[in-house]
N, C-alpha and C. Protein backbone atom coordinates (compact mmCIF):
# COMPACT_ATOMS: atom_id res chain seq x y z
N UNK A 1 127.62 129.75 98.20
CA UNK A 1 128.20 128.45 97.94
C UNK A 1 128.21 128.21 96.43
N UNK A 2 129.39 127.59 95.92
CA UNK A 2 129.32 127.94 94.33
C UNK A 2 128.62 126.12 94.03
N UNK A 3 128.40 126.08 93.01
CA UNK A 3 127.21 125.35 92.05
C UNK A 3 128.21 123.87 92.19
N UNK A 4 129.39 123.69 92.28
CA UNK A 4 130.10 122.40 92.33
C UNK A 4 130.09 122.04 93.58
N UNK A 5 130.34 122.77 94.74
CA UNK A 5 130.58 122.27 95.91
C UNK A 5 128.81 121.85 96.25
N UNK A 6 128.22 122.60 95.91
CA UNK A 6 126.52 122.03 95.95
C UNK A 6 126.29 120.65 95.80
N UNK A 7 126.58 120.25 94.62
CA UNK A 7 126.49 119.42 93.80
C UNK A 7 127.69 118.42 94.56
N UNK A 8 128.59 118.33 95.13
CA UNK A 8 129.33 117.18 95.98
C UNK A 8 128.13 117.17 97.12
N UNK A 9 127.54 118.19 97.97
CA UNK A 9 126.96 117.60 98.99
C UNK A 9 126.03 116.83 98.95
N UNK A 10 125.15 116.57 97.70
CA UNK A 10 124.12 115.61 96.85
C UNK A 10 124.31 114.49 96.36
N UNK A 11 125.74 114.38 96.01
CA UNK A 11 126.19 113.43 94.58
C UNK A 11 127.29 112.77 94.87
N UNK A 12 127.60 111.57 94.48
CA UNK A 12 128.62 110.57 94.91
C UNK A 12 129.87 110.89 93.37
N UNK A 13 130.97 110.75 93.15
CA UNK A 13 131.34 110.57 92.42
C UNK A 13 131.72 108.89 91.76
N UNK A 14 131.41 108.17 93.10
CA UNK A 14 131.70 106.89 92.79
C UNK A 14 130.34 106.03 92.18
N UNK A 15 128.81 106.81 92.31
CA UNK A 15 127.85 106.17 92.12
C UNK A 15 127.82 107.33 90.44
N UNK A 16 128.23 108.01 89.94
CA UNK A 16 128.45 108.67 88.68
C UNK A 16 129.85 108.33 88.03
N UNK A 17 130.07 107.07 88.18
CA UNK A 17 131.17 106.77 87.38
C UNK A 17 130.74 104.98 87.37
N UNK A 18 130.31 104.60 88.65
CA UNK A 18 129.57 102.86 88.29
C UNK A 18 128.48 102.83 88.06
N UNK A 19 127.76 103.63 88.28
CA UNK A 19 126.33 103.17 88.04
C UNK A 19 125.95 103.27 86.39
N UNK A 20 127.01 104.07 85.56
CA UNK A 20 126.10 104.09 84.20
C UNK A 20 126.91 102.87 83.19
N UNK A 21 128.20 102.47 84.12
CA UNK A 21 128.83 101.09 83.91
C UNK A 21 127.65 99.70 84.21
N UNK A 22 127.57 99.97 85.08
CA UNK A 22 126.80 98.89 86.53
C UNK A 22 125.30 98.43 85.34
N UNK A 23 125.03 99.71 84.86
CA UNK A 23 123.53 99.52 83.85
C UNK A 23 123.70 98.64 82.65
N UNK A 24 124.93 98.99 82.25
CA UNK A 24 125.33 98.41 80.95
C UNK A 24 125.80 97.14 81.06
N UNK A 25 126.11 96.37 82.28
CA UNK A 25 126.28 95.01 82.14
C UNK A 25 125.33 94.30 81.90
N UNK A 26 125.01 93.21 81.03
CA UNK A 26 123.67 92.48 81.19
C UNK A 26 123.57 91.61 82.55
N UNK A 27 122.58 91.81 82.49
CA UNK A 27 121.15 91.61 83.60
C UNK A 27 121.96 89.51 84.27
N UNK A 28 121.98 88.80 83.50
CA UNK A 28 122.31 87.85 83.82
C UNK A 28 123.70 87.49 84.61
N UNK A 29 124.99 88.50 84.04
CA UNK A 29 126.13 88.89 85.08
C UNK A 29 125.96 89.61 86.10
N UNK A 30 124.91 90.72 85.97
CA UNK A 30 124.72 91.23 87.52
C UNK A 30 124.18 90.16 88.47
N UNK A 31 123.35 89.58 88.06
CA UNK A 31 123.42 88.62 88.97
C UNK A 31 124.18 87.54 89.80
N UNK A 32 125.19 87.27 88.82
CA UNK A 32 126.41 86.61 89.39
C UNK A 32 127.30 87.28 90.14
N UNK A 33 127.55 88.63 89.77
CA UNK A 33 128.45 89.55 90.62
C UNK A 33 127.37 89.50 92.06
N UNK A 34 126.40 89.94 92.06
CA UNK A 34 125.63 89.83 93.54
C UNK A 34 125.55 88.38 94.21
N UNK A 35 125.31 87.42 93.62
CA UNK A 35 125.41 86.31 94.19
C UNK A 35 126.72 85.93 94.65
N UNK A 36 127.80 86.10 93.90
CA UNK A 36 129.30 86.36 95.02
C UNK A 36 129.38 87.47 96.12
N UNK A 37 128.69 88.33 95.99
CA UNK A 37 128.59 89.41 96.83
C UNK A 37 128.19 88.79 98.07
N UNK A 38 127.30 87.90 98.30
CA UNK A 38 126.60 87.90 99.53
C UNK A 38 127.39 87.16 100.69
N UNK A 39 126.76 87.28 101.82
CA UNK A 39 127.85 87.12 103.00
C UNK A 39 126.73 87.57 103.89
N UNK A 40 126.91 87.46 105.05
CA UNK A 40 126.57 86.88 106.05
C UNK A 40 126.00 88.36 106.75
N UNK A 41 126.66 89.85 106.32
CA UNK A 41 126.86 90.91 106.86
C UNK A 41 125.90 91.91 105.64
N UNK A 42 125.64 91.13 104.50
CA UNK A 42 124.56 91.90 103.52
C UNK A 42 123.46 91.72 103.26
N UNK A 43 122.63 92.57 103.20
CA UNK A 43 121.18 92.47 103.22
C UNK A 43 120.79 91.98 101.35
N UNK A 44 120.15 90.88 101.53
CA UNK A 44 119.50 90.45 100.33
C UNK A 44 118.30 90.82 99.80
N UNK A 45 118.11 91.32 100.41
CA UNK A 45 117.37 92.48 99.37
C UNK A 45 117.80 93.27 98.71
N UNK A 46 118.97 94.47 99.56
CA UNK A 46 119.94 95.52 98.51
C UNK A 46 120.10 94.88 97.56
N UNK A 47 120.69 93.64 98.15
CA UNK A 47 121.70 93.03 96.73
C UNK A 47 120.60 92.78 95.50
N UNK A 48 119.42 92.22 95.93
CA UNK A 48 118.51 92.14 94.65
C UNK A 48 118.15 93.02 93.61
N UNK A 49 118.50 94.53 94.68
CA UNK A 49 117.98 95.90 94.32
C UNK A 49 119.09 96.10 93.27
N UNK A 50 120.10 95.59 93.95
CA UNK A 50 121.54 95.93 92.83
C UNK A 50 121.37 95.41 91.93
N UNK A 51 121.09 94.37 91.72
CA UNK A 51 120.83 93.25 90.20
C UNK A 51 120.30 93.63 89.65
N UNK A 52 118.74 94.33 89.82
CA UNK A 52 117.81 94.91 89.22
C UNK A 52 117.81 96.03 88.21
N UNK A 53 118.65 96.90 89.29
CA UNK A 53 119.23 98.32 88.83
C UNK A 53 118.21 99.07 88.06
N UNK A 54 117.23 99.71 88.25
CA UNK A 54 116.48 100.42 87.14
C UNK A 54 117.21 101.98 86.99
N UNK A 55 117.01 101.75 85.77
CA UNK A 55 117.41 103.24 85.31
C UNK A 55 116.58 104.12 86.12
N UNK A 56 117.51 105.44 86.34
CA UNK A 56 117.23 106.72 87.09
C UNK A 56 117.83 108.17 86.32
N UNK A 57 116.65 109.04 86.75
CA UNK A 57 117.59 110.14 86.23
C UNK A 57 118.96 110.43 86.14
N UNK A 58 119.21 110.09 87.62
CA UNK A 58 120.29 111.04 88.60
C UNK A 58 121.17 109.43 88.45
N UNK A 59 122.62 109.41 88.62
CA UNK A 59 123.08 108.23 89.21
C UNK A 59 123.48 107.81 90.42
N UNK A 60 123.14 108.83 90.96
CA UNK A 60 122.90 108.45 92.53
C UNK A 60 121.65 107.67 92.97
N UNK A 61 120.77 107.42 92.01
CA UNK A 61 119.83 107.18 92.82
C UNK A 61 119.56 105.68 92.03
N UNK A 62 120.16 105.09 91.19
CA UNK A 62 120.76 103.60 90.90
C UNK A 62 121.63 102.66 91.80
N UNK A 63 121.19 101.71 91.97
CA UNK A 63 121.76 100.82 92.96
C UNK A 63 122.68 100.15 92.13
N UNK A 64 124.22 100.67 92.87
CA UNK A 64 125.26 100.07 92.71
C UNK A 64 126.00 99.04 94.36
N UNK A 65 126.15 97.91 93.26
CA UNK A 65 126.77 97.30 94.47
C UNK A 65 128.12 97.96 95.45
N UNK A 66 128.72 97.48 96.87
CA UNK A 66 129.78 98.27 96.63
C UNK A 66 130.60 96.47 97.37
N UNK A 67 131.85 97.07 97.48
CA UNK A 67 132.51 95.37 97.78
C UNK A 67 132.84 94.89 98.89
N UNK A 68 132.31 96.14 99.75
CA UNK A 68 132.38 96.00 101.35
C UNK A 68 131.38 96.06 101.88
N UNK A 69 130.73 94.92 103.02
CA UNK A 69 129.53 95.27 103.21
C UNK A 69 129.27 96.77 104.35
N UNK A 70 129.48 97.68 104.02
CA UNK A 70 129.13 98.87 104.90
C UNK A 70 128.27 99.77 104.35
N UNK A 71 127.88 100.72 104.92
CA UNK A 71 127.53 101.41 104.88
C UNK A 71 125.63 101.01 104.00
N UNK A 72 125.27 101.31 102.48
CA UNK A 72 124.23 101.66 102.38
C UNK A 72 123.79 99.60 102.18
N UNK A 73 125.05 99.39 101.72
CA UNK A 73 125.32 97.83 101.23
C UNK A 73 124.68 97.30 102.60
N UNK A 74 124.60 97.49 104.45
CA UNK A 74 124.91 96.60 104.99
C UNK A 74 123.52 96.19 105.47
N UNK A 75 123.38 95.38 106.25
CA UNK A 75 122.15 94.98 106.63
C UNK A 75 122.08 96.15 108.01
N UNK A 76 120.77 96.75 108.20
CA UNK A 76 120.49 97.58 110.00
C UNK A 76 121.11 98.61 109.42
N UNK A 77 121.54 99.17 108.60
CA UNK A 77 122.19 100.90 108.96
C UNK A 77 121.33 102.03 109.04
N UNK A 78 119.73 102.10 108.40
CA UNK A 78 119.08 102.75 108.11
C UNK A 78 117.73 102.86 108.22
N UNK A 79 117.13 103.13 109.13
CA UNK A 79 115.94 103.17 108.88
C UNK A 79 115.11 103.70 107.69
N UNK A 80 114.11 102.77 106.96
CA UNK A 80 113.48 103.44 105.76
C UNK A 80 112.02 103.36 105.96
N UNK A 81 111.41 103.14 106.67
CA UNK A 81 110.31 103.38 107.34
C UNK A 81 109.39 104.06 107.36
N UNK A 82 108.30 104.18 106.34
CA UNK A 82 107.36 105.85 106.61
C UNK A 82 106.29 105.07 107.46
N UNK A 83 106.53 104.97 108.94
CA UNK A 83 105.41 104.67 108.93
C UNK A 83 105.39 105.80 110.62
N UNK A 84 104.14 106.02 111.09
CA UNK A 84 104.38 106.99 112.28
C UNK A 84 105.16 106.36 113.89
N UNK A 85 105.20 105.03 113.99
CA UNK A 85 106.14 104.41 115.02
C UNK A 85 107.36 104.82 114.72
N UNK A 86 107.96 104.71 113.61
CA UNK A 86 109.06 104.97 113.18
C UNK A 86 109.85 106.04 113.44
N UNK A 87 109.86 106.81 114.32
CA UNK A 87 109.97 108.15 114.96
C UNK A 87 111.39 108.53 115.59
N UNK A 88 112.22 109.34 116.16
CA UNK A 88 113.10 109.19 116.87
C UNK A 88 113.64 107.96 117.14
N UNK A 89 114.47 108.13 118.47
CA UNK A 89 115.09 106.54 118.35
C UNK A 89 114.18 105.56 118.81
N UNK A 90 114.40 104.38 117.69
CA UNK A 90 114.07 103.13 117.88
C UNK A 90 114.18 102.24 117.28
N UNK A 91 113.51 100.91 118.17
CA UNK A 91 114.12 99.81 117.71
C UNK A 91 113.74 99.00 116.03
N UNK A 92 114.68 98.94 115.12
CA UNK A 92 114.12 98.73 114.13
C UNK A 92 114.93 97.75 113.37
N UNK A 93 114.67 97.27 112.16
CA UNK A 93 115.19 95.97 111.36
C UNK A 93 115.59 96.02 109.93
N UNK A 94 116.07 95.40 109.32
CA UNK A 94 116.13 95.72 107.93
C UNK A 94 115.19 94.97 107.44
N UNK A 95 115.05 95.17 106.04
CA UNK A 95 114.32 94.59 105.38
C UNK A 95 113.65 93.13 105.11
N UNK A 96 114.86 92.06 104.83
CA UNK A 96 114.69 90.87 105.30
C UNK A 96 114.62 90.51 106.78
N UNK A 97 114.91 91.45 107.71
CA UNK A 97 114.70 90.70 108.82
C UNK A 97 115.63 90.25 109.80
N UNK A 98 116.98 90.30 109.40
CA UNK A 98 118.12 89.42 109.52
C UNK A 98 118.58 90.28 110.56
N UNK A 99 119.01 91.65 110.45
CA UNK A 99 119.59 92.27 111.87
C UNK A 99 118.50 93.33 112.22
N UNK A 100 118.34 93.49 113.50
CA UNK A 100 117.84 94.60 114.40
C UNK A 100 118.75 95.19 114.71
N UNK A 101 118.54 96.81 114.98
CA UNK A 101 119.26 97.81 115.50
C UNK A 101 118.53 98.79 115.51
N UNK A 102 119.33 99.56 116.25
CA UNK A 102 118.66 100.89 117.09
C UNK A 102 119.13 102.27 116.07
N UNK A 103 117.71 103.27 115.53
CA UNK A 103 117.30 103.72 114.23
C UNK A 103 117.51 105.35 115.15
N UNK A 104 118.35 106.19 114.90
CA UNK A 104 118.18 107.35 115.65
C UNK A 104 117.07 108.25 114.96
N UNK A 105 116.89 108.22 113.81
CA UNK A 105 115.67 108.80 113.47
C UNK A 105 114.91 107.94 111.77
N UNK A 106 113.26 108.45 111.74
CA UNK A 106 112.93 107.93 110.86
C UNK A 106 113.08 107.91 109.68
N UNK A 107 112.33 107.77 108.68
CA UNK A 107 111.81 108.15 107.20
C UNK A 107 111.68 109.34 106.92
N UNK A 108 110.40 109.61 108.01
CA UNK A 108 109.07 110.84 107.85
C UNK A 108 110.53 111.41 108.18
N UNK A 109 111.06 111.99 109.54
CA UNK A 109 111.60 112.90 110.06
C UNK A 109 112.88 113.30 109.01
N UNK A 110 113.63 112.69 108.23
CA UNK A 110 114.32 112.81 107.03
C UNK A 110 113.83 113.66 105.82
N UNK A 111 112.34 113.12 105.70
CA UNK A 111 112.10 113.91 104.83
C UNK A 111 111.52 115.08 104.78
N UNK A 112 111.03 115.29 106.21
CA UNK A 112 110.80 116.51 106.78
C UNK A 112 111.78 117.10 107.08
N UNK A 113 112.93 117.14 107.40
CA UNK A 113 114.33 117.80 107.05
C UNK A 113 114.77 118.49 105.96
N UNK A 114 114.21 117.61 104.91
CA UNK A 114 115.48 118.17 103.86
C UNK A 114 114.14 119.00 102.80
């Protein structure tokens, strides 16, 4: 497998083109961009995480907002959980609390994967 196609299965091109934008806005407009962000379908916490933004090596691993609430943006998509309940499927929540849903696998088992 050659060294670029590697490097797409790791790496966003959209979080290496906003996120070193996303850093450079001051701190007081990110906050306003997230506070329009929110809605009924986003977890407020991400969004805090987005405001925050701490620098990272990698820019994948900087929280960029995105403008739809799906995917890493939404509230319930993911279990992040290290804890040993957290296992196969089950029933689990996001962060604030706001939606429950059903987690096909954990934390641990993720990172024992990869």
């Amino acid at each position: 497998m050659s060294r670029i196609r590697r490097w797409f299965e790791w790496h966003s091109i959209w979080a290496h083109i906003a996120a070193p934008i996303w850093v450079r806005v001051p701190e007081r407009i990110r906050w306003r961009i997230v506070y329009r962000l929110r809605s009924r379908r986003r977890c407020w916490c991400d969004l805090v995480d987005d405001a925050l933004c701490y620098r990272e090596k990698d820019a994948c691993d900087i929280h960029v907002p995105t403008l739809r609430p799906t995917g890493a943006g939404r509230c319930g998509s993911v279990c992040d959980w290290s804890h040993p309940s957290h296992v196969g499927e089950h029933a689990c929540s996001c962060y604030c609390n706001k939606f429950q849903f059903v987690a096909t696998e954990g934390a641990i088992e993720r990172r024992a994967a990869s």
